[in-house]
C-alpha atoms as a PDB file:
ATOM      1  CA  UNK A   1     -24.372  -8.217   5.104  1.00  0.00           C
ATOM      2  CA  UNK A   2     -22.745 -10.082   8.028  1.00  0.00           C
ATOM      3  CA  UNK A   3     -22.152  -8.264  11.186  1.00  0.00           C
ATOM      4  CA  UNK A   4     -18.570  -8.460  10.536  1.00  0.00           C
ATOM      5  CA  UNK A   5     -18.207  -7.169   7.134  1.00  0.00           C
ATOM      6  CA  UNK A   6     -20.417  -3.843   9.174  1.00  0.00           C
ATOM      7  CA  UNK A   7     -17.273  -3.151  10.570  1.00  0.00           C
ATOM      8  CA  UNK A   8     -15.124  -2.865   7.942  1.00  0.00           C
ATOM      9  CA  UNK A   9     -13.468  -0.262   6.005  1.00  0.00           C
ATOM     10  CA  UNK A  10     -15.337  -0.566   2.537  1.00  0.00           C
ATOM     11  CA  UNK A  11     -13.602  -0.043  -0.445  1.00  0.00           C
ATOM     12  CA  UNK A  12     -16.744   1.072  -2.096  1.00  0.00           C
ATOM     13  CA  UNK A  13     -17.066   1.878  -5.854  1.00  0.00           C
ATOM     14  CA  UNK A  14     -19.797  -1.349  -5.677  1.00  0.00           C
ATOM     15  CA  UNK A  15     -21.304   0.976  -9.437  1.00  0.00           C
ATOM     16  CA  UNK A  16     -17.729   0.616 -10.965  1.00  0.00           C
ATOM     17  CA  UNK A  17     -15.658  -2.568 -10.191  1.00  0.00           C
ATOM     18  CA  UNK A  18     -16.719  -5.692  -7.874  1.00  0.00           C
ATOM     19  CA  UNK A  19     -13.001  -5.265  -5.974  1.00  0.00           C
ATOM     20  CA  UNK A  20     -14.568  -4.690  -2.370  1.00  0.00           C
ATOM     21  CA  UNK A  21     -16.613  -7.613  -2.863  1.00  0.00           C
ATOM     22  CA  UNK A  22     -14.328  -9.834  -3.915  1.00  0.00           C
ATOM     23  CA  UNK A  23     -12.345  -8.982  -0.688  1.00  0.00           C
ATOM     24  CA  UNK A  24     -15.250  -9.813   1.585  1.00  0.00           C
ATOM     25  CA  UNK A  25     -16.664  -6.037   1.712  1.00  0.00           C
ATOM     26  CA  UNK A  26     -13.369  -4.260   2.566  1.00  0.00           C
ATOM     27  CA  UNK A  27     -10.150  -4.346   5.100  1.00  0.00           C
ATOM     28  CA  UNK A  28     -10.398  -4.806   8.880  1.00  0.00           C
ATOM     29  CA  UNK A  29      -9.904  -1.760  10.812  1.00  0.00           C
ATOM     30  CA  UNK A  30      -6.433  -2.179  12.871  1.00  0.00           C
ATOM     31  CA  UNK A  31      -4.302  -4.043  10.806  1.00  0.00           C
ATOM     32  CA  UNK A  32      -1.497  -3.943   8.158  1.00  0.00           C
ATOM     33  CA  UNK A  33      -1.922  -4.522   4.751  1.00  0.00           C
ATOM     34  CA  UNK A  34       0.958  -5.773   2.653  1.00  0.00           C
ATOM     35  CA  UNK A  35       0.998  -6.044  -1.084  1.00  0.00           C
ATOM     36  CA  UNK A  36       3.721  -7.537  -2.880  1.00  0.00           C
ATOM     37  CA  UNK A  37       4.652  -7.339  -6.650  1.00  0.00           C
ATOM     38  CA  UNK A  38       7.468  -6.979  -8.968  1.00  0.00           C
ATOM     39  CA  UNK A  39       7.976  -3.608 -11.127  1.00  0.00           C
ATOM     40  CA  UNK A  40       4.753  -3.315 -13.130  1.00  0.00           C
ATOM     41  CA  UNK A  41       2.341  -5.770 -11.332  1.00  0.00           C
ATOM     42  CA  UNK A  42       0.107  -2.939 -10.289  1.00  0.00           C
ATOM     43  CA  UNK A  43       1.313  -1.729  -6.944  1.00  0.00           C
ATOM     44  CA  UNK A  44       0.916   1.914  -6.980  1.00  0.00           C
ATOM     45  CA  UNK A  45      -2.837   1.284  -9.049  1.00  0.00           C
ATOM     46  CA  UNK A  46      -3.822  -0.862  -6.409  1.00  0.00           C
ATOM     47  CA  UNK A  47      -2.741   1.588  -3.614  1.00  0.00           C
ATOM     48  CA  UNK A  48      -4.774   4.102  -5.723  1.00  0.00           C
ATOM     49  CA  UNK A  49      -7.679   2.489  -6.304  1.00  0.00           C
ATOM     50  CA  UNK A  50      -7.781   1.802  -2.219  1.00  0.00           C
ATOM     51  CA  UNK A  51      -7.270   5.272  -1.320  1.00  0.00           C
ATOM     52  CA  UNK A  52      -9.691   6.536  -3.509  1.00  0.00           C
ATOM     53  CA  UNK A  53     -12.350   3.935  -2.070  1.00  0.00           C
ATOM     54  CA  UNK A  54     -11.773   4.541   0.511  1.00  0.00           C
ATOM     55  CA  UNK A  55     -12.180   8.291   0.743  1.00  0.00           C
ATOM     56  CA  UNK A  56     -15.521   7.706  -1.074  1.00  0.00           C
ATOM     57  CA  UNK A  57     -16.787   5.967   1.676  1.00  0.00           C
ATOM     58  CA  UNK A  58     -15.919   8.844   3.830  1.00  0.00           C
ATOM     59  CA  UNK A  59     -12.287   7.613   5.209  1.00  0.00           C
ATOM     60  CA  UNK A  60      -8.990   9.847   5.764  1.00  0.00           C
ATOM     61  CA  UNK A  61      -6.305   8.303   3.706  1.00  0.00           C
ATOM     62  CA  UNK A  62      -2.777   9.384   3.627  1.00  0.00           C
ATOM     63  CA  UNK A  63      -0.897   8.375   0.644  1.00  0.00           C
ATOM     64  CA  UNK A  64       2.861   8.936   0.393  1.00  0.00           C
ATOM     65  CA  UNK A  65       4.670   8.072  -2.457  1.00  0.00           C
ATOM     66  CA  UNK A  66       7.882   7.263  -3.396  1.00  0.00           C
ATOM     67  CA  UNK A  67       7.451   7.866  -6.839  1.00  0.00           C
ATOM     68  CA  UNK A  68       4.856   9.950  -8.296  1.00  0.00           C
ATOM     69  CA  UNK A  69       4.904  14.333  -7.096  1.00  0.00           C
ATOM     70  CA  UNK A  70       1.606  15.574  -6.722  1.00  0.00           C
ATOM     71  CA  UNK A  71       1.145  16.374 -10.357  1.00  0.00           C
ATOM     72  CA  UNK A  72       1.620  13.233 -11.798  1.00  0.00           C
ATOM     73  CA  UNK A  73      -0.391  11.006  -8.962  1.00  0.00           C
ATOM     74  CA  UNK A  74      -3.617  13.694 -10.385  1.00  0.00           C
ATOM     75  CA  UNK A  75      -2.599  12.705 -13.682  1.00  0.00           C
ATOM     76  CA  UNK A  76      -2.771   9.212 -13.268  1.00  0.00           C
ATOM     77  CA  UNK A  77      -5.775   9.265 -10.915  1.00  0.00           C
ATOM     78  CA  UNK A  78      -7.206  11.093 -13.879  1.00  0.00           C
ATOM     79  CA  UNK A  79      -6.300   8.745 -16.215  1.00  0.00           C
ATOM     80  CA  UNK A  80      -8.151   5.932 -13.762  1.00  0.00           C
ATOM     81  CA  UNK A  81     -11.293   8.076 -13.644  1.00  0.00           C
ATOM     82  CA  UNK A  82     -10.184   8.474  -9.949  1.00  0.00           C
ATOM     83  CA  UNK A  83     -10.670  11.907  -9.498  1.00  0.00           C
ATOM     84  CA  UNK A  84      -8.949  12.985  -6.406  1.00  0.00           C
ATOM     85  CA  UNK A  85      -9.167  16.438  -6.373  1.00  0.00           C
ATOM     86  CA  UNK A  86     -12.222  17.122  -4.413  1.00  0.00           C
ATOM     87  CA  UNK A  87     -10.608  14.694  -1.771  1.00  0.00           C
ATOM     88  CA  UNK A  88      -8.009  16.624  -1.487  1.00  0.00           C
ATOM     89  CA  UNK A  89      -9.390  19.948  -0.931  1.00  0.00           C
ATOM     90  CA  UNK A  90     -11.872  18.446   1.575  1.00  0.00           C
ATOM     91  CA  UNK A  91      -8.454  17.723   3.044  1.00  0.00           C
ATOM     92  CA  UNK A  92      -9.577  14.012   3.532  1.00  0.00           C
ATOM     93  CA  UNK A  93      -6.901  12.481   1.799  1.00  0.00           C
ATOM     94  CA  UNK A  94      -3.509  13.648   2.132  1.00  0.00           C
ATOM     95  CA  UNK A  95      -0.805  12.896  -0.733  1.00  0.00           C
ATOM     96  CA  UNK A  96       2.905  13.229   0.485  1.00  0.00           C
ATOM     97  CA  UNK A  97       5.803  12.861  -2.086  1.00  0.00           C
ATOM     98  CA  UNK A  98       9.153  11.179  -0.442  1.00  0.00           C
ATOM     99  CA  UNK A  99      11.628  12.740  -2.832  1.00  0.00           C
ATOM    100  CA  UNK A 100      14.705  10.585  -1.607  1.00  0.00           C
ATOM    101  CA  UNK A 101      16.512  11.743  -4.668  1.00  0.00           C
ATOM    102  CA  UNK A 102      20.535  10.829  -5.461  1.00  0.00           C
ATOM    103  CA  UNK A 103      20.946  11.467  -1.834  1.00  0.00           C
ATOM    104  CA  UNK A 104      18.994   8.785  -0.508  1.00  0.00           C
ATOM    105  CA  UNK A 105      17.378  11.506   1.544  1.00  0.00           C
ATOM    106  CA  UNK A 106      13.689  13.317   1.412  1.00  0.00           C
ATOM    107  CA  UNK A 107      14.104  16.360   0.025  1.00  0.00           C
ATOM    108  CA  UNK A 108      14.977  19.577   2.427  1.00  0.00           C
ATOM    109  CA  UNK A 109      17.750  21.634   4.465  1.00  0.00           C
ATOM    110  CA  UNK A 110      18.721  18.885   7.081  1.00  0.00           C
ATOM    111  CA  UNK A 111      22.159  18.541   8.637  1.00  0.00           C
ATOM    112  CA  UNK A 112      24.635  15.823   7.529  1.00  0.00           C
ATOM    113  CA  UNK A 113      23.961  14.367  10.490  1.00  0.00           C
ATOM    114  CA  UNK A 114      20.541  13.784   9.891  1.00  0.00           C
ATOM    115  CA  UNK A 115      20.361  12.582   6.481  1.00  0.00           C
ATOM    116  CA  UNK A 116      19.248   9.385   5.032  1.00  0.00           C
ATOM    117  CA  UNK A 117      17.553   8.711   8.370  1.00  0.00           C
ATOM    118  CA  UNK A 118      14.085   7.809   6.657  1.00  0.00           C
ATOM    119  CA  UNK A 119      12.465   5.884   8.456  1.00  0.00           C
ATOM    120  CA  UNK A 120      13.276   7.764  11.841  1.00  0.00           C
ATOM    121  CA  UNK A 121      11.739  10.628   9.710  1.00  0.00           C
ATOM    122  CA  UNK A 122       8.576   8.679   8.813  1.00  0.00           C
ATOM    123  CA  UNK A 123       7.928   7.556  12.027  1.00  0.00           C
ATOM    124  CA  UNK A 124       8.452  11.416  13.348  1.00  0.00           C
ATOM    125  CA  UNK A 125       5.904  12.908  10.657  1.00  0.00           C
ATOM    126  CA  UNK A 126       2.964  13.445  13.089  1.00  0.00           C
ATOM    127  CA  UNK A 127       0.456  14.486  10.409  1.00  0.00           C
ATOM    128  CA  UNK A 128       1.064  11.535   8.043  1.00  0.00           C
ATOM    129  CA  UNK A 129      -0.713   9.216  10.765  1.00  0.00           C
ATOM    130  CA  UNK A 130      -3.313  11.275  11.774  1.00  0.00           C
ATOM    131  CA  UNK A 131      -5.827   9.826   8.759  1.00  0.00           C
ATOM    132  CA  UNK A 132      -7.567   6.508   9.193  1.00  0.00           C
ATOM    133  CA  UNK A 133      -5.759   4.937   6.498  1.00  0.00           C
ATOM    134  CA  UNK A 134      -1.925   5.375   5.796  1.00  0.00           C
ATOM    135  CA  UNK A 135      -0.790   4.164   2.324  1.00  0.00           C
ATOM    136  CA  UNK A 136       2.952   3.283   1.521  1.00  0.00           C
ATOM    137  CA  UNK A 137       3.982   3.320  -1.872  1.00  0.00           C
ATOM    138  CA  UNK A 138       6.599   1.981  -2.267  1.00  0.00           C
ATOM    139  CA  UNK A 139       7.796   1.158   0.986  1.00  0.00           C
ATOM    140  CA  UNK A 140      10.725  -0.863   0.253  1.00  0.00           C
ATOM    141  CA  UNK A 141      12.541   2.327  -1.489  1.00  0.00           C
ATOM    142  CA  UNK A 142      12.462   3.572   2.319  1.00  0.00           C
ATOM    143  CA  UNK A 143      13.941   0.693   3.547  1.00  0.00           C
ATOM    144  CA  UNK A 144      16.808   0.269   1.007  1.00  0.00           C
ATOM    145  CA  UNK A 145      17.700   3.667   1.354  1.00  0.00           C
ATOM    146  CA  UNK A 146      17.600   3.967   4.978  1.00  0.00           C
ATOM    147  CA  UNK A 147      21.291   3.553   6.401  1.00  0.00           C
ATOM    148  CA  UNK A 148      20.191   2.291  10.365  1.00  0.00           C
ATOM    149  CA  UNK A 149      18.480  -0.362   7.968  1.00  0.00           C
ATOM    150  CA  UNK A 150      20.974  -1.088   5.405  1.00  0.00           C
ATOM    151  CA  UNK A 151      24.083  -1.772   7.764  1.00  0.00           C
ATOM    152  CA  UNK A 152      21.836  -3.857   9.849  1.00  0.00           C
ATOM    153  CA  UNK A 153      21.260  -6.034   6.527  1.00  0.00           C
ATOM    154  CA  UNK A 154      24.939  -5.851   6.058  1.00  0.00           C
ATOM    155  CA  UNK A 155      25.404  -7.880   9.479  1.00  0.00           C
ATOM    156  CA  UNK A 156      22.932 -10.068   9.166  1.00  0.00           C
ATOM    157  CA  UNK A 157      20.841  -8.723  11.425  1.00  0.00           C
ATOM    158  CA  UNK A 158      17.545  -7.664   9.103  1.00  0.00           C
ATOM    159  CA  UNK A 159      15.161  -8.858  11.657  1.00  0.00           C
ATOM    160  CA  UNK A 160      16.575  -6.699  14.151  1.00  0.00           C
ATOM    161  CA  UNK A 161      16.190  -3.664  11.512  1.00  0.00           C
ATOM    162  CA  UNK A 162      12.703  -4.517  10.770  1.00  0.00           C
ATOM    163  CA  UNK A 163      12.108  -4.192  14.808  1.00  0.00           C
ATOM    164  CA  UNK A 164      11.619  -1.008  15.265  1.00  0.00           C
ATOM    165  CA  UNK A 165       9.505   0.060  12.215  1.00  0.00           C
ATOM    166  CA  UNK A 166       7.279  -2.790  13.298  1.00  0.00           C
ATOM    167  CA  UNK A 167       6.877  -1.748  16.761  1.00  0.00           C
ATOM    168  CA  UNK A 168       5.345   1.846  15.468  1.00  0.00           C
ATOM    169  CA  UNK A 169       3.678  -0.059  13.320  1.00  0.00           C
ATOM    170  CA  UNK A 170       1.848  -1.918  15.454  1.00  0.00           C
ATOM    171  CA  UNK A 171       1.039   1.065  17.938  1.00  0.00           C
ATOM    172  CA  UNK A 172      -0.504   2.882  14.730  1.00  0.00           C
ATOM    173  CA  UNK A 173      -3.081  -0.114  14.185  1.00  0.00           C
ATOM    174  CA  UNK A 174      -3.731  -0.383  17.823  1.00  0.00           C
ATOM    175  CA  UNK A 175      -5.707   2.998  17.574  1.00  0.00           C
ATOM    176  CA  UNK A 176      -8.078   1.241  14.938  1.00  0.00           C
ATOM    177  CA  UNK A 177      -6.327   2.938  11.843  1.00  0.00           C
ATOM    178  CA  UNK A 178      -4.507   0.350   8.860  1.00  0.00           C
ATOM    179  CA  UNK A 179      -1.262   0.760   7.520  1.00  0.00           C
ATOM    180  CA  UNK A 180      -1.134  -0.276   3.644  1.00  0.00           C
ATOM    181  CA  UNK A 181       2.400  -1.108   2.379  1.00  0.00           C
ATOM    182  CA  UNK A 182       3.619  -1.977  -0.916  1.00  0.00           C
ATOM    183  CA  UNK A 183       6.732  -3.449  -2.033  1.00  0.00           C
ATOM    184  CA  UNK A 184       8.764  -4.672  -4.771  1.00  0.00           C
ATOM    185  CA  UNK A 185      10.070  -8.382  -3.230  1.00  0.00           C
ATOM    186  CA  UNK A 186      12.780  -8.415  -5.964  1.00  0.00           C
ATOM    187  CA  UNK A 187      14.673  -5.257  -4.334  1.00  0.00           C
ATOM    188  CA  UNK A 188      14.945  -6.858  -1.127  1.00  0.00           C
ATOM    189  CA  UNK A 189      16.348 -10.199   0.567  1.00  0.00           C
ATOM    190  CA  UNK A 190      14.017 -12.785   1.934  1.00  0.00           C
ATOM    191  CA  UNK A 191      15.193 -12.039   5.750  1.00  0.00           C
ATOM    192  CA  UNK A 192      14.758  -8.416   5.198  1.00  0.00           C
ATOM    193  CA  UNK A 193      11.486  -8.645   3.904  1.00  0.00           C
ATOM    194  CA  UNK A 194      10.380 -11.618   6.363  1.00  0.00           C
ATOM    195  CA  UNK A 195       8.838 -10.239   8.957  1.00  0.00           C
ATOM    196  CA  UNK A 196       6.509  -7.864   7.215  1.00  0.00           C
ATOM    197  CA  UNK A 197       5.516 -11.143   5.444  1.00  0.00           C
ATOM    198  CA  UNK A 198       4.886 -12.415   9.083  1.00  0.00           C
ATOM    199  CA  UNK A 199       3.224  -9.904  10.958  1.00  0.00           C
ATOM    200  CA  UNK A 200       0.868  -8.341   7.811  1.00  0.00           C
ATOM    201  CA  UNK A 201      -2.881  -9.495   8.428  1.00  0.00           C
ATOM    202  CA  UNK A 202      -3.727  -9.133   5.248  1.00  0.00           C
ATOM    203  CA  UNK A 203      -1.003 -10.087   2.447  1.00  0.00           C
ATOM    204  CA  UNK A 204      -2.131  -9.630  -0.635  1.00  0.00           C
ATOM    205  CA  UNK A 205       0.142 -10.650  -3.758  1.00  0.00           C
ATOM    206  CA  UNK A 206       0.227  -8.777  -7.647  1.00  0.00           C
ATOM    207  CA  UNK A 207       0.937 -11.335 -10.203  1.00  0.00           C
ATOM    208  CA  UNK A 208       1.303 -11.406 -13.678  1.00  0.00           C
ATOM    209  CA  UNK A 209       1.411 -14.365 -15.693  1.00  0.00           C
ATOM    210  CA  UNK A 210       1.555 -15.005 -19.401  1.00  0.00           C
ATOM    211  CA  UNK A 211      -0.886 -16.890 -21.256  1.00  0.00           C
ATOM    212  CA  UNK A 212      -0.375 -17.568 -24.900  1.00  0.00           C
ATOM    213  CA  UNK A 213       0.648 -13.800 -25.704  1.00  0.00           C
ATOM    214  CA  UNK A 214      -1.523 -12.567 -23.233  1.00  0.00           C
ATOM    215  CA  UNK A 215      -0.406 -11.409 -19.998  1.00  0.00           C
ATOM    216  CA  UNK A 216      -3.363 -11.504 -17.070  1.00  0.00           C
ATOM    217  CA  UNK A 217      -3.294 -10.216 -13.844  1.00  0.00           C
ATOM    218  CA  UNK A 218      -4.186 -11.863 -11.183  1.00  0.00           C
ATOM    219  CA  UNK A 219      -4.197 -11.460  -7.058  1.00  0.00           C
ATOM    220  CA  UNK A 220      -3.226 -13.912  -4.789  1.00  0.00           C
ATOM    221  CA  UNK A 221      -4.777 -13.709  -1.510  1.00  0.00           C
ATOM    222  CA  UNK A 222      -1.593 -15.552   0.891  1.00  0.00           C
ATOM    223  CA  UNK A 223      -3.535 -14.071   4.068  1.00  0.00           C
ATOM    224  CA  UNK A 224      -6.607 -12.379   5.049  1.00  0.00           C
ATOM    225  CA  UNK A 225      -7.199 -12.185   8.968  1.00  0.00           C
ATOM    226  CA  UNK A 226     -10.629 -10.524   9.797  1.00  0.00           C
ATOM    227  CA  UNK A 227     -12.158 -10.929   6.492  1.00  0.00           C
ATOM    228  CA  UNK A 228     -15.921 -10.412   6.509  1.00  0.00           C
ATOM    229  CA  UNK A 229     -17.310 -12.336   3.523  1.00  0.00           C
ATOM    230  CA  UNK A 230     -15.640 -15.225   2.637  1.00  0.00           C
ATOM    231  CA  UNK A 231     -12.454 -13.784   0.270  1.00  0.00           C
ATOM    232  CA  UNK A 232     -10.699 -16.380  -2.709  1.00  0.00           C
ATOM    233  CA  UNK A 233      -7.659 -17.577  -3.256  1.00  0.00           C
ATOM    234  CA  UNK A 234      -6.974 -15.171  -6.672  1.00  0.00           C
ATOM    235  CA  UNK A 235      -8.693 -12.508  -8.113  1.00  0.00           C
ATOM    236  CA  UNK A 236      -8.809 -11.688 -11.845  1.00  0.00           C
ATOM    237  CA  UNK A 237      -8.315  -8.198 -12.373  1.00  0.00           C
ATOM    238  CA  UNK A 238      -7.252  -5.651 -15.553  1.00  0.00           C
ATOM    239  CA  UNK A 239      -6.004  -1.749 -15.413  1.00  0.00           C
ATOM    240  CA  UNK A 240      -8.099  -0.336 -17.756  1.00  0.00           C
ATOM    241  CA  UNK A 241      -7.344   3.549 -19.162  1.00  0.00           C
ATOM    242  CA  UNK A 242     -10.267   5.611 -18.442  1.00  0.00           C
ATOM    243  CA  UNK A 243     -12.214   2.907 -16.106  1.00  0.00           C
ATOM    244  CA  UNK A 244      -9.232   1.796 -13.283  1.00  0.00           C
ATOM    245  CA  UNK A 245      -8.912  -1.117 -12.226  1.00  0.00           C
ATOM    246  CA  UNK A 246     -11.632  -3.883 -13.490  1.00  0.00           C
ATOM    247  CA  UNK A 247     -11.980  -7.514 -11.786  1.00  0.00           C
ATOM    248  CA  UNK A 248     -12.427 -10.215 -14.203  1.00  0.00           C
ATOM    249  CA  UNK A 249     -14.798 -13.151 -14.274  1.00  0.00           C
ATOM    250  CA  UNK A 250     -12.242 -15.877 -15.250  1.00  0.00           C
ATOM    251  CA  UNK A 251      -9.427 -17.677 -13.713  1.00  0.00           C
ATOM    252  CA  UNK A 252      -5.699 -17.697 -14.595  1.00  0.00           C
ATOM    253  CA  UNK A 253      -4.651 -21.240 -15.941  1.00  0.00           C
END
């Protein structure tokens, strides 16, 4: 093992799928992770099969999700053979459920005033940051239903919305700690989702692509600052029922 890859947060699970070795023996400590994919590519099983790495090598890991309450992200852990459950009760990972709802607000009793204001309420959630790892899934149901963000977007000015979250962003990672974002690009114009492209050190991207009447999965590594082992270009995986996610020795033609 190089020194580098000593410093890294492992993805472990070496026994069960070669994923953390295929990308170099895990993620750098202080950066932001950004993983891209349209609707079924395997966002929210990637996120999970992170988290759950990660906490078997001993990492906090908060996961908040956009769309699964805590009952259905056990289920589908479950269904993974990701068994969460002791994690959770050893309280180091901590699973969050953004409920935005009709409203476009997280679920609760707040003034008029102060609804819709999600990402001003993500950055205030002290606890959420607290682990070592902070998982976002899916972040860019946040920023669509954020209205600071949205009528920036509707001036032209998405750069300047993206700003601010940045800026926390940033100050999170500077403690050591990585911030792991997924989003849909399909939900959200190219300026708006820009400068996460830009300042993400490691940009990871979920495609799926149809050969014959097979459709195989593949990631596409766009960026990888940090990396201890040397990392590829694309990565072969499958989602498997009962087994997770499984990284396949072949390449997509």
């Amino acid at each position: 093992m190089s020194l580098a890859s000593q410093d890294l947060f492992s993805l472990g699970m070496e026994d069960h799928d070669r994923l953390n070795a295929e990308l170099g023996g895990g993620i750098p400590p202080g950066s932001i992770i950004l993983v891209e994919g349209d609707y079924g590519a395997g966002k929210s099983v990637m996120s999970q099969r992170f988290s759950y790495g990660l906490c078997e090598e001993g990492h906090d890991v908060t996961m908040l999700s956009t769309e699964l309450t805590v009952g259905s992200f056990l289920d589908q852990m479950h269904s993974l053979s990701y068994d969460a459950v002791d994690h959770l009760l050893d309280e180091n990972m901590l699973f969050l459920h953004a409920d935005i709802g009709d409203g476009n607000t997280f679920s609760g009793g707040e003034e008029e005033s102060d609804r819709k204001q999600l990402l001003k309420r993500l950055m205030e959630a002290e606890v959420m940051w607290d682990a070592d790892v902070i998982v976002i899934d899916t972040f860019d149901s946040i920023l669509r239903n954020d209205p600071k963000f949205e009528a920036l977007v509707r001036q032209n000015e998405e750069r300047q919305a993206a700003l601010e979250i940045i800026s926390f962003f940033r100050d999170i990672i500077a403690q050591g700690k990585c911030v792991m974002l997924t989003v849909d690009p399909s939900t959200l114009d190219e300026e708006a989702i820009g400068p996460f492209r830009s300042i993400a050190d490691v940009f990871l991207e979920l495609e799926m692509i149809e050969v014959g009447n097979d459709v195989r999965r593949q990631i596409a590594v766009k960026r990888f600052a940090g990396m201890g082992e040397q990392v590829g270009d694309t990565i072969g995986y499958s989602v498997r029922s009962g087994t997770g996610v499984v990284i396949e020795s072949r390449s997509v033609a």
